[in-house]
C-alpha atoms as a PDB file:
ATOM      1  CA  UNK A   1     100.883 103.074  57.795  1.00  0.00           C
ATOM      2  CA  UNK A   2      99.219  99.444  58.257  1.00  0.00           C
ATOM      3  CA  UNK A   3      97.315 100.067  61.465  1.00  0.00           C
ATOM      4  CA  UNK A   4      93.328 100.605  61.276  1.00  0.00           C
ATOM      5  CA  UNK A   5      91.188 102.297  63.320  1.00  0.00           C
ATOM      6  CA  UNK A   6      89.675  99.000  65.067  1.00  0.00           C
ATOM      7  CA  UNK A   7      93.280  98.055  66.189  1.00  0.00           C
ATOM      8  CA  UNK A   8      94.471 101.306  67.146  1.00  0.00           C
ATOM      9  CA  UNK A   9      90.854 101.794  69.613  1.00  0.00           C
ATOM     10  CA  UNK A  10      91.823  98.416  70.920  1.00  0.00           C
ATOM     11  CA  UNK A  11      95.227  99.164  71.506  1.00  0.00           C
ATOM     12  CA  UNK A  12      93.778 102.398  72.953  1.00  0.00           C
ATOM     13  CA  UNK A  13      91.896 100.553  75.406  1.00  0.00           C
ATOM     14  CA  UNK A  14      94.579  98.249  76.471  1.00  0.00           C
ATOM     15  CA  UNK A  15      96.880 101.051  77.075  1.00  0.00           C
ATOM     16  CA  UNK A  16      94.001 103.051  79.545  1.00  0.00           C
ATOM     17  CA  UNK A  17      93.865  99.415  81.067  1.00  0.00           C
ATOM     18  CA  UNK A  18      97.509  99.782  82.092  1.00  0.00           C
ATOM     19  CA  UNK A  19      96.881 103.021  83.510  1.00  0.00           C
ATOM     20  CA  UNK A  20      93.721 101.709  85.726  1.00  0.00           C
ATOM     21  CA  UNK A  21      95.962  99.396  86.975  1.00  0.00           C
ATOM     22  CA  UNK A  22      98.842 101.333  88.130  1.00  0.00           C
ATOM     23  CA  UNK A  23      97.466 101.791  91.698  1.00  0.00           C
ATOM     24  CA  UNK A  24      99.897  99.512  93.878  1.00  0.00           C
ATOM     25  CA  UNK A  25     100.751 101.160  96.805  1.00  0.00           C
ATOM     26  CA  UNK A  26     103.167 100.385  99.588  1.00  0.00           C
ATOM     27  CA  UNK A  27     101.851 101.721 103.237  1.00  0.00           C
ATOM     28  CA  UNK A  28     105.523 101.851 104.436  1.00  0.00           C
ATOM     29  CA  UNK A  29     106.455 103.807 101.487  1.00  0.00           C
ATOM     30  CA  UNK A  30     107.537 107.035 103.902  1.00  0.00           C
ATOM     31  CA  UNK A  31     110.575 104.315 104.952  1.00  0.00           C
ATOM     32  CA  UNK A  32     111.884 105.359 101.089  1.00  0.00           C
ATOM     33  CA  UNK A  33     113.112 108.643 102.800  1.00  0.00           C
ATOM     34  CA  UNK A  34     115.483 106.677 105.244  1.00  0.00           C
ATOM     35  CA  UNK A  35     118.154 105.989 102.717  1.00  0.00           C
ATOM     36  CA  UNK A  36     118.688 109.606 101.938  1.00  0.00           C
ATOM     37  CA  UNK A  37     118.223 110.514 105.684  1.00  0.00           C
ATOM     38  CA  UNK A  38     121.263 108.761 106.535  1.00  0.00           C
ATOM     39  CA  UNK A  39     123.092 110.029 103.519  1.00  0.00           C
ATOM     40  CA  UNK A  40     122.382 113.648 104.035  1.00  0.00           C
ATOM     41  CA  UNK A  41     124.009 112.840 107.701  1.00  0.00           C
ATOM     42  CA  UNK A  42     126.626 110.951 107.134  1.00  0.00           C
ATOM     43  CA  UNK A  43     127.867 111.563 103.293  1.00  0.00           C
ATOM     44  CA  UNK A  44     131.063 113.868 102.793  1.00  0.00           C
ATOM     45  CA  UNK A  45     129.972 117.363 101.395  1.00  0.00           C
ATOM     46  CA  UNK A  46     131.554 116.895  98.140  1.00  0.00           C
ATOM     47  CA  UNK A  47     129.628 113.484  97.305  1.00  0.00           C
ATOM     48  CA  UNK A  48     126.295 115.250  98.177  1.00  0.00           C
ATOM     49  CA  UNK A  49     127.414 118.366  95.944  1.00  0.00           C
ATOM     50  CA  UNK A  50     127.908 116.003  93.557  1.00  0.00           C
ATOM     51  CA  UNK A  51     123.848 115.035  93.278  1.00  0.00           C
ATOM     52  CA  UNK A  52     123.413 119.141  93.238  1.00  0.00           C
ATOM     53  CA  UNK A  53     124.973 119.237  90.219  1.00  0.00           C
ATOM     54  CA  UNK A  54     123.151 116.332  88.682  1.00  0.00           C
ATOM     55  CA  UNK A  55     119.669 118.616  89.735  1.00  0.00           C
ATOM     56  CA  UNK A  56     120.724 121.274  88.304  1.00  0.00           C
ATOM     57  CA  UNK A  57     121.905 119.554  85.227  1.00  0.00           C
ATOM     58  CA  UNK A  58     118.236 118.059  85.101  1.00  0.00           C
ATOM     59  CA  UNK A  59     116.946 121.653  85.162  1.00  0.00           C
ATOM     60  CA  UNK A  60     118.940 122.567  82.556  1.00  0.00           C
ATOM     61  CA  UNK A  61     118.268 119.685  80.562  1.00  0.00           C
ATOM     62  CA  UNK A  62     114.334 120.746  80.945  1.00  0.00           C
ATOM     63  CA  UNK A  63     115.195 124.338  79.790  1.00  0.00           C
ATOM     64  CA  UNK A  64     117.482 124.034  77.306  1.00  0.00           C
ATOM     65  CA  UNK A  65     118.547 120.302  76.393  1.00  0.00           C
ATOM     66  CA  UNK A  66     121.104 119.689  78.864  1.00  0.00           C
ATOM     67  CA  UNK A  67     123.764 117.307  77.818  1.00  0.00           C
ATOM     68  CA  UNK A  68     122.307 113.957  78.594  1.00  0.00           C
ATOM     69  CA  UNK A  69     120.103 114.966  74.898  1.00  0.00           C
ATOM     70  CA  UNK A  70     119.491 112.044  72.966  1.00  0.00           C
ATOM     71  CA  UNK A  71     120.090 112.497  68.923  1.00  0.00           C
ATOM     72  CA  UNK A  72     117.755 111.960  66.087  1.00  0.00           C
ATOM     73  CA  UNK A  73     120.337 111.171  64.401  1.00  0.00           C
ATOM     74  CA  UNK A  74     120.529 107.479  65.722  1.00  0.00           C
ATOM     75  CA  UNK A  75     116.947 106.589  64.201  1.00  0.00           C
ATOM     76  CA  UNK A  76     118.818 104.454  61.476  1.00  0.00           C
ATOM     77  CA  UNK A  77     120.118 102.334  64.310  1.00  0.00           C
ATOM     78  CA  UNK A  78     116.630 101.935  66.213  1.00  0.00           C
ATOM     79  CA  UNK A  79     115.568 100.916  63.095  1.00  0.00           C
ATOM     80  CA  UNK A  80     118.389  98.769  61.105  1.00  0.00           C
ATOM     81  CA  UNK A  81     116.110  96.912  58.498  1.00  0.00           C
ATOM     82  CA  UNK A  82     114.658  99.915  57.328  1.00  0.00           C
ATOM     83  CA  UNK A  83     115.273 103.162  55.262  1.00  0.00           C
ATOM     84  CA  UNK A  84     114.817 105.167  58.241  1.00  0.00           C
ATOM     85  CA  UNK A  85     116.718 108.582  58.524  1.00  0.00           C
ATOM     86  CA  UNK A  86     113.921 111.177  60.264  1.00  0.00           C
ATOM     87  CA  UNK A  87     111.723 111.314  62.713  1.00  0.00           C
ATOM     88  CA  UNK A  88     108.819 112.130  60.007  1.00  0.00           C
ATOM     89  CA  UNK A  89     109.538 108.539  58.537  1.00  0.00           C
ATOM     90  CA  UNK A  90     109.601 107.504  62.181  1.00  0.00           C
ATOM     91  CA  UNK A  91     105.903 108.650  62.228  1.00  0.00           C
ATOM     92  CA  UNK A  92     104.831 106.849  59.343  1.00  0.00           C
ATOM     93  CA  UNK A  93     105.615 103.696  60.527  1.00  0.00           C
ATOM     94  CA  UNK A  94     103.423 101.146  61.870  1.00  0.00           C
ATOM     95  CA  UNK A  95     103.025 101.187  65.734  1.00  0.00           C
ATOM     96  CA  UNK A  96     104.138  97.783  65.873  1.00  0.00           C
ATOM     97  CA  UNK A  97     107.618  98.466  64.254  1.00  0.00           C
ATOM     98  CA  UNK A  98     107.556 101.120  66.442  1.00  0.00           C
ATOM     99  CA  UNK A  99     106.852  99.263  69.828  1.00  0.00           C
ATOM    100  CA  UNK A 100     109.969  96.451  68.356  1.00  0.00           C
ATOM    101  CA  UNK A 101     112.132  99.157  68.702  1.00  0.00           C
ATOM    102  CA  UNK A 102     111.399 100.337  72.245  1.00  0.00           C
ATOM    103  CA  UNK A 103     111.896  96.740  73.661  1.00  0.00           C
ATOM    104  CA  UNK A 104     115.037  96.135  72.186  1.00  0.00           C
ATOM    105  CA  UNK A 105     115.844  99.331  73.338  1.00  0.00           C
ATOM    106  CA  UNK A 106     114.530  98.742  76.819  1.00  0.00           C
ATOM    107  CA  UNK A 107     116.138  94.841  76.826  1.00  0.00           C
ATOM    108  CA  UNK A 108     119.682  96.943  76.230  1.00  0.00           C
ATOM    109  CA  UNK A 109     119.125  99.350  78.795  1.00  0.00           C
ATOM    110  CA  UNK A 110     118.190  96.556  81.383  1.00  0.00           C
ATOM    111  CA  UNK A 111     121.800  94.837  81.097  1.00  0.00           C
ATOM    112  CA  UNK A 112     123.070  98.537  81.372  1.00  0.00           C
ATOM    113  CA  UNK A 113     121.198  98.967  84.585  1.00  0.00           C
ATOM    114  CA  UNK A 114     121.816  95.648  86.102  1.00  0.00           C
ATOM    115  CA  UNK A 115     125.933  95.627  85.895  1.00  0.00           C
ATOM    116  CA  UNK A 116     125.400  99.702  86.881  1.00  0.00           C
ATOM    117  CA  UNK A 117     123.546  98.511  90.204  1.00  0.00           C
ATOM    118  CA  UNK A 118     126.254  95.927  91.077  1.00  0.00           C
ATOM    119  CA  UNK A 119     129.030  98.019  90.471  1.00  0.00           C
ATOM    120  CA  UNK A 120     127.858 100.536  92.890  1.00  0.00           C
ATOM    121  CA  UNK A 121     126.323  98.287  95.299  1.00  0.00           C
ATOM    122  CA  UNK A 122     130.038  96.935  96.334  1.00  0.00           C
ATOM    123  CA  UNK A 123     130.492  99.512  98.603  1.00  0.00           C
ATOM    124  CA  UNK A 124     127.010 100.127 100.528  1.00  0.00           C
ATOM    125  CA  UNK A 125     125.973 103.798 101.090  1.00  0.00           C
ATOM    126  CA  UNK A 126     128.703 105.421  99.941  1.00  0.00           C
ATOM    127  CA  UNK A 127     128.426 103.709  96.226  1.00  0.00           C
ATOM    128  CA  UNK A 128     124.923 104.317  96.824  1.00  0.00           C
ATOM    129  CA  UNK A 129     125.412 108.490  96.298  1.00  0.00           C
ATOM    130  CA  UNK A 130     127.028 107.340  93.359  1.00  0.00           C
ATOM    131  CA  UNK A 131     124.675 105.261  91.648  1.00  0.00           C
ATOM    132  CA  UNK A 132     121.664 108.121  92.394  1.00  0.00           C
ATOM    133  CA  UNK A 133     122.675 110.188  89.818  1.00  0.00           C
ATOM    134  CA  UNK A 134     123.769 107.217  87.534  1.00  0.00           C
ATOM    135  CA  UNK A 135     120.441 105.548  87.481  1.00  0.00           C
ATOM    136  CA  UNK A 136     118.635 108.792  87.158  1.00  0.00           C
ATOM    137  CA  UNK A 137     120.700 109.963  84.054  1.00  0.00           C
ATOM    138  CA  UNK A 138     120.116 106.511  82.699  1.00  0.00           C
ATOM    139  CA  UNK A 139     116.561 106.452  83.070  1.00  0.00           C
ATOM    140  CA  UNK A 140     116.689 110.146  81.562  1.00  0.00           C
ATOM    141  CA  UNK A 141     118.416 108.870  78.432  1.00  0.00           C
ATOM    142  CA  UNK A 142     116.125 105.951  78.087  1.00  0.00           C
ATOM    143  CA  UNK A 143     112.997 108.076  77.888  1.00  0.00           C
ATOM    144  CA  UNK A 144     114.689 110.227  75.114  1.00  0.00           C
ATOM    145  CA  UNK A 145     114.881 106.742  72.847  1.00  0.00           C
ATOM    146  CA  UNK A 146     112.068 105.948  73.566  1.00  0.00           C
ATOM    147  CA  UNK A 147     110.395 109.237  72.401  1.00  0.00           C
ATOM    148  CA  UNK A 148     112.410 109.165  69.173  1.00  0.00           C
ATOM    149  CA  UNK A 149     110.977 105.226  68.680  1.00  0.00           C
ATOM    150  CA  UNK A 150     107.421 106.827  68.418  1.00  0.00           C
ATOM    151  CA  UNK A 151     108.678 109.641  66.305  1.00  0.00           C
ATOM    152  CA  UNK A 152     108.888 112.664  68.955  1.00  0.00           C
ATOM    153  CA  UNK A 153     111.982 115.320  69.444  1.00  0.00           C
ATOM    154  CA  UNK A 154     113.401 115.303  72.456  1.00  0.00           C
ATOM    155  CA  UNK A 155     115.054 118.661  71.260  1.00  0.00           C
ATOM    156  CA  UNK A 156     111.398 120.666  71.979  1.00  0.00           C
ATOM    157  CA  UNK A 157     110.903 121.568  75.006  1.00  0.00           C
ATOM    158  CA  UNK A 158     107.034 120.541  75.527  1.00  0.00           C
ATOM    159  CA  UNK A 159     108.873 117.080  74.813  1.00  0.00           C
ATOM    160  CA  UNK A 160     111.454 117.396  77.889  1.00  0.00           C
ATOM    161  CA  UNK A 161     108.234 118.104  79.911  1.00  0.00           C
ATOM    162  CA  UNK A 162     106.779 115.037  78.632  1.00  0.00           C
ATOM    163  CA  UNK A 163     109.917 113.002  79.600  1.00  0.00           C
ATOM    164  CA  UNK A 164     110.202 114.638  83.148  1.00  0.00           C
ATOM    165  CA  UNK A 165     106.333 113.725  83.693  1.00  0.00           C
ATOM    166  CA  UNK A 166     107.143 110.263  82.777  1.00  0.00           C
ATOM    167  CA  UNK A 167     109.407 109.930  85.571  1.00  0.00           C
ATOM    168  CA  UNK A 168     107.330 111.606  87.949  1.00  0.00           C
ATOM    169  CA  UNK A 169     104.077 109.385  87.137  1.00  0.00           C
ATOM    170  CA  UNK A 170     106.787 106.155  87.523  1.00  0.00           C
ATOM    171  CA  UNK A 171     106.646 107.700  91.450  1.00  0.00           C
ATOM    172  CA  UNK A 172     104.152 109.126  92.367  1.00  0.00           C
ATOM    173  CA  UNK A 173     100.838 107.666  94.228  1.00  0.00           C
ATOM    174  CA  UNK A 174      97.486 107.169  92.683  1.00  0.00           C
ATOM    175  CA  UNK A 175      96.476 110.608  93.424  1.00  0.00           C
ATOM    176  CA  UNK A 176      99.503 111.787  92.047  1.00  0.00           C
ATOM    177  CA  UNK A 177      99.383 109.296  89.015  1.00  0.00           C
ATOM    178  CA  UNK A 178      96.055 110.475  88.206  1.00  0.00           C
ATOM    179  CA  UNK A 179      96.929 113.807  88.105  1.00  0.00           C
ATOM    180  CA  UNK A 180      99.440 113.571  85.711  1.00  0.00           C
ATOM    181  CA  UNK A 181      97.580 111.851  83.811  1.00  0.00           C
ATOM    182  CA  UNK A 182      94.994 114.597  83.405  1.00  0.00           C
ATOM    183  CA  UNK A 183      98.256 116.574  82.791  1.00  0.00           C
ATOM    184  CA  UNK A 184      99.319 114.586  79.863  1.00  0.00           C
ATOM    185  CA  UNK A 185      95.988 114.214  78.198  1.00  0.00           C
ATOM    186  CA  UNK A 186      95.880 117.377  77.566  1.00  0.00           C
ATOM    187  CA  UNK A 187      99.813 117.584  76.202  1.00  0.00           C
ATOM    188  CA  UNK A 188      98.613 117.977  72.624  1.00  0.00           C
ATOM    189  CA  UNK A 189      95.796 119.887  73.159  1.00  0.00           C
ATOM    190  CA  UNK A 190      95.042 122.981  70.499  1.00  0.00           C
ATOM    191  CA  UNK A 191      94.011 124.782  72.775  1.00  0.00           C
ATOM    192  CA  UNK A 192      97.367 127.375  73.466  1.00  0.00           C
ATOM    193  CA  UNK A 193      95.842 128.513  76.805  1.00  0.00           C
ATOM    194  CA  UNK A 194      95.872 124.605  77.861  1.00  0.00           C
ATOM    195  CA  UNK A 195      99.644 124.386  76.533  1.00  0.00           C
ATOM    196  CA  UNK A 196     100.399 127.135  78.646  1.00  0.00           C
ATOM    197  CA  UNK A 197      99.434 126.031  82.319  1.00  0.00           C
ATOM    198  CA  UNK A 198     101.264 122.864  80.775  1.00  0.00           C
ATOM    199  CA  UNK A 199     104.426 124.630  80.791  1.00  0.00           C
ATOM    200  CA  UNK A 200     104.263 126.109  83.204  1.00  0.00           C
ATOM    201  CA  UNK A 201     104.692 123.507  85.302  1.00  0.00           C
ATOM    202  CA  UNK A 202     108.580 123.302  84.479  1.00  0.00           C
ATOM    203  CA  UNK A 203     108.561 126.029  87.257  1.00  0.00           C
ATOM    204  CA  UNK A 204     108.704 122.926  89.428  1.00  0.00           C
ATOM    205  CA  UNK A 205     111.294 120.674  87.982  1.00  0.00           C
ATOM    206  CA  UNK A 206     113.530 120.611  90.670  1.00  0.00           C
ATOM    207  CA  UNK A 207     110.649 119.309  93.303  1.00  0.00           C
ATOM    208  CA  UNK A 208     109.636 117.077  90.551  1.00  0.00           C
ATOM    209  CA  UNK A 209     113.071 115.781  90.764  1.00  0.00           C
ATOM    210  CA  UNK A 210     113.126 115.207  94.805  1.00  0.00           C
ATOM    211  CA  UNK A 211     109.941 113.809  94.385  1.00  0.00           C
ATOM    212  CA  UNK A 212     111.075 110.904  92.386  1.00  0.00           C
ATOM    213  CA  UNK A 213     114.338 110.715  94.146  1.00  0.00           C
ATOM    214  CA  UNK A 214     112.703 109.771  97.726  1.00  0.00           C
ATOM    215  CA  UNK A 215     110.117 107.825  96.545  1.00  0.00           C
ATOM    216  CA  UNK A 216     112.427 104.957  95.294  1.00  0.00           C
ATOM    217  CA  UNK A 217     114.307 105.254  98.432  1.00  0.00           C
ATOM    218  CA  UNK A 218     112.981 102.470 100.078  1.00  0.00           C
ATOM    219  CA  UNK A 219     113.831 100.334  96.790  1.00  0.00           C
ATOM    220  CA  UNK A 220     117.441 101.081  98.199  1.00  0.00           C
ATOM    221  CA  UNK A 221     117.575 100.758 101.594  1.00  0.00           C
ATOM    222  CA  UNK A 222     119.029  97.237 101.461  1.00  0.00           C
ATOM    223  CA  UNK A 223     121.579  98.468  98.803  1.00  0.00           C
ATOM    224  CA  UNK A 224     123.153 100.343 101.490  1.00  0.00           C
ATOM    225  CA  UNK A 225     124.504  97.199 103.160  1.00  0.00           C
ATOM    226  CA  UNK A 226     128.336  96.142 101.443  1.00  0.00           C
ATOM    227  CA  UNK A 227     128.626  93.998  99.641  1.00  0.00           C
ATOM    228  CA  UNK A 228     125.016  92.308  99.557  1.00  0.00           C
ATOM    229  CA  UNK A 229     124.549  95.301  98.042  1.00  0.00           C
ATOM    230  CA  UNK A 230     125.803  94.115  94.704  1.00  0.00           C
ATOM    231  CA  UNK A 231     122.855  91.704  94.253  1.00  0.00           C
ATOM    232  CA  UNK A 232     120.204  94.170  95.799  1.00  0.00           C
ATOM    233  CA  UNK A 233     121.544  96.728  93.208  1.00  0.00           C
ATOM    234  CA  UNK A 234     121.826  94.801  90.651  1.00  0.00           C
ATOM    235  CA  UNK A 235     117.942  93.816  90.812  1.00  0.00           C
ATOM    236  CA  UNK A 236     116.463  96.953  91.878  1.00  0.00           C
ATOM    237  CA  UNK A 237     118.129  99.073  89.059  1.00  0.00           C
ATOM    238  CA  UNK A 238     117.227  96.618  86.596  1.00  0.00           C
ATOM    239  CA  UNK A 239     113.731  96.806  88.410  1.00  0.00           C
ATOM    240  CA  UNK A 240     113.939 101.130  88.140  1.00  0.00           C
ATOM    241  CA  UNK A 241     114.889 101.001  84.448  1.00  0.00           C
ATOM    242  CA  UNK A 242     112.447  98.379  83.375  1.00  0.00           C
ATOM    243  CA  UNK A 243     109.535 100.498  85.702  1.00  0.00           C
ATOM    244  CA  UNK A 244     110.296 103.674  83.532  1.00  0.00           C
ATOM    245  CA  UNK A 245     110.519 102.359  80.575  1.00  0.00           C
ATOM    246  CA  UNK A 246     107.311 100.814  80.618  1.00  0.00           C
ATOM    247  CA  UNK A 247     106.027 104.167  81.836  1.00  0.00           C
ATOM    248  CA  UNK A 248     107.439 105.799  78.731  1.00  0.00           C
ATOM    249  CA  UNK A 249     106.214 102.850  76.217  1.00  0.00           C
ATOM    250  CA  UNK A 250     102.693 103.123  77.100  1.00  0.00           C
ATOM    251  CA  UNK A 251     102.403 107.041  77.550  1.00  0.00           C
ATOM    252  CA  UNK A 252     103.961 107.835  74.122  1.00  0.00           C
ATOM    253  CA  UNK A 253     102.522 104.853  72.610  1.00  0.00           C
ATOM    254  CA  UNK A 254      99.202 106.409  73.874  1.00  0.00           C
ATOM    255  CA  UNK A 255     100.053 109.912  72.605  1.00  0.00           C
ATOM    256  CA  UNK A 256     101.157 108.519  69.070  1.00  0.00           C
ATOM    257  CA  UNK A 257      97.757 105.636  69.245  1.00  0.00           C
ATOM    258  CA  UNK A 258      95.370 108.807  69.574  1.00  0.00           C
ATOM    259  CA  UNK A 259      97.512 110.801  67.541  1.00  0.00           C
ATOM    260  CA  UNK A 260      97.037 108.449  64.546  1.00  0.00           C
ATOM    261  CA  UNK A 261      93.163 108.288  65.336  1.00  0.00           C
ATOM    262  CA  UNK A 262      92.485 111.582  65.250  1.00  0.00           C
ATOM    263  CA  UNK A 263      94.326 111.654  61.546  1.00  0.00           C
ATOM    264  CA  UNK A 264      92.373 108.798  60.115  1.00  0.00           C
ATOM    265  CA  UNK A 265      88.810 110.260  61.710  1.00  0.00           C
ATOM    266  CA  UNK A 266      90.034 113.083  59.738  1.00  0.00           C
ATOM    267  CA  UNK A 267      90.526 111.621  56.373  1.00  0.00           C
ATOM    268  CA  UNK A 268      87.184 110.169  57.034  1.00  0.00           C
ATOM    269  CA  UNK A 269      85.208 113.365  57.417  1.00  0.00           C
ATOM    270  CA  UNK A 270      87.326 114.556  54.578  1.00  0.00           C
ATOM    271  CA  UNK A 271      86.150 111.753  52.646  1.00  0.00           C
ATOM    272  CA  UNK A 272      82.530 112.137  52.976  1.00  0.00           C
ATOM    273  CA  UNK A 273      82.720 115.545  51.893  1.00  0.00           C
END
């Protein structure tokens, strides 16, 4: 590891400088729950089972993996130019190499996200049920990578709390945002009676889930119209993925920043021993 401890507290500080700033708020943002309004009236059964299933596969993807998982065992593609095989030489790496990673990640998932949205945006609402659970899964997957990139499992359960919290913070208002960020500070805390009221928030997944859902509505109201729909789609997913992924850079950079703080205050104590 090449980072000190005067670039990691500065990095520190630009990251809580992001989260200050992530307090732009819409006043029409009830409107978001229009889209699925009309949806839930007008939307054939079997296309609004469809989304059920995609909840409940979120659920189980909380409990127990579910089968969107991403795989450790693609680290030697995040990282090409390197002997990297594990996620323990994942967290040896500088922060830098790490944050290269993530954006070439996040530049890939972008293109992903922008042919998805015009795809589905041909055909106006009814594409639009479609492309719900599409974007969501996508957005899903790209937190995974990006938790790998800083050297976290995906595969532990704490971790698909993490990722879930992500995309509610990506969401929710400034009450909510600051809430969850109280949440996530203390994600690594020792304390076991901490970790516990942390987990037990997966209780509420599926509102979680609903939550994020309606709150991007408004994002696709004008999807809904055919055929302009394939340019509105095309820029709002693009818009959705690139949101959450900046979410997911700056939390786990943050966790992996204080993380790597903690170890070198350590060695210091250690040292004047």
């Amino acid at each position: 590891m090449t980072d000190s401890k005067e670039w990691l507290t500065e990095e520190l500080r630009k990251v809580e400088i992001w989260e200050k700033d992530q307090s732009d708020l819409w006043f029409w943002e009830k409107l978001g729950r229009l889209p699925f309004k009309i949806i839930d009236k007008f939307t054939p059964a079997f296309i609004q089972n469809k989304i059920g299933v995609l909840l409940d596969e979120l659920g189980q993807y909380v409990q127990t993996g579910g089968s969107y998982l991403s795989s450790a065992s693609k680290i030697p593609a995040y990282y090409p130019d390197l002997t990297i095989n594990t996620l323990e030489d994942v967290e040896k790496l500088a922060i830098t190499t790490m944050d290269n990673a993530v954006e070439k990640i996040t530049g890939n998932r972008k293109k992903i996200a922008t042919f998805q949205g015009a795809g589905t945006g041909i055909g106006g609402i009814f594409t639009l049920t479609i492309d719900i659970p599409l974007l969501l899964s996508l957005q899903l997957k790209t937190l995974q990578d990006i938790a790998i990139c800083y050297g976290y499992d995906p595969k532990v359960k704490e971790e698909r709390l993490f990722i879930v919290k992500c995309m509610q913070f990506v969401s929710a208002d400034i009450v909510g945002k600051q809430a969850i960020l109280t949440q996530l500070s203390q994600f690594d805390s020792p304390d076991d009676s901490t970790k516990r009221e942390v987990l037990s928030e997966l209780q509420g997944w599926r509102e979680v889930i609903f939550s994020f859902r309606d709150q991007f509505g408004w994002k696709k109201l004008f999807q809904m119209v055919p055929i302009a729909g394939l340019v509105f789609g095309a820029f709002i997913n693009r818009s959705a993925v690139n949101d959450i992924a900046e979410a997911g850079k700056m939390l786990y950079r943050k966790r992996r920043i204080i993380e790597r703080l903690g170890s070198i205050e350590s060695n210091e104590i250690q040292t004047t021993k």
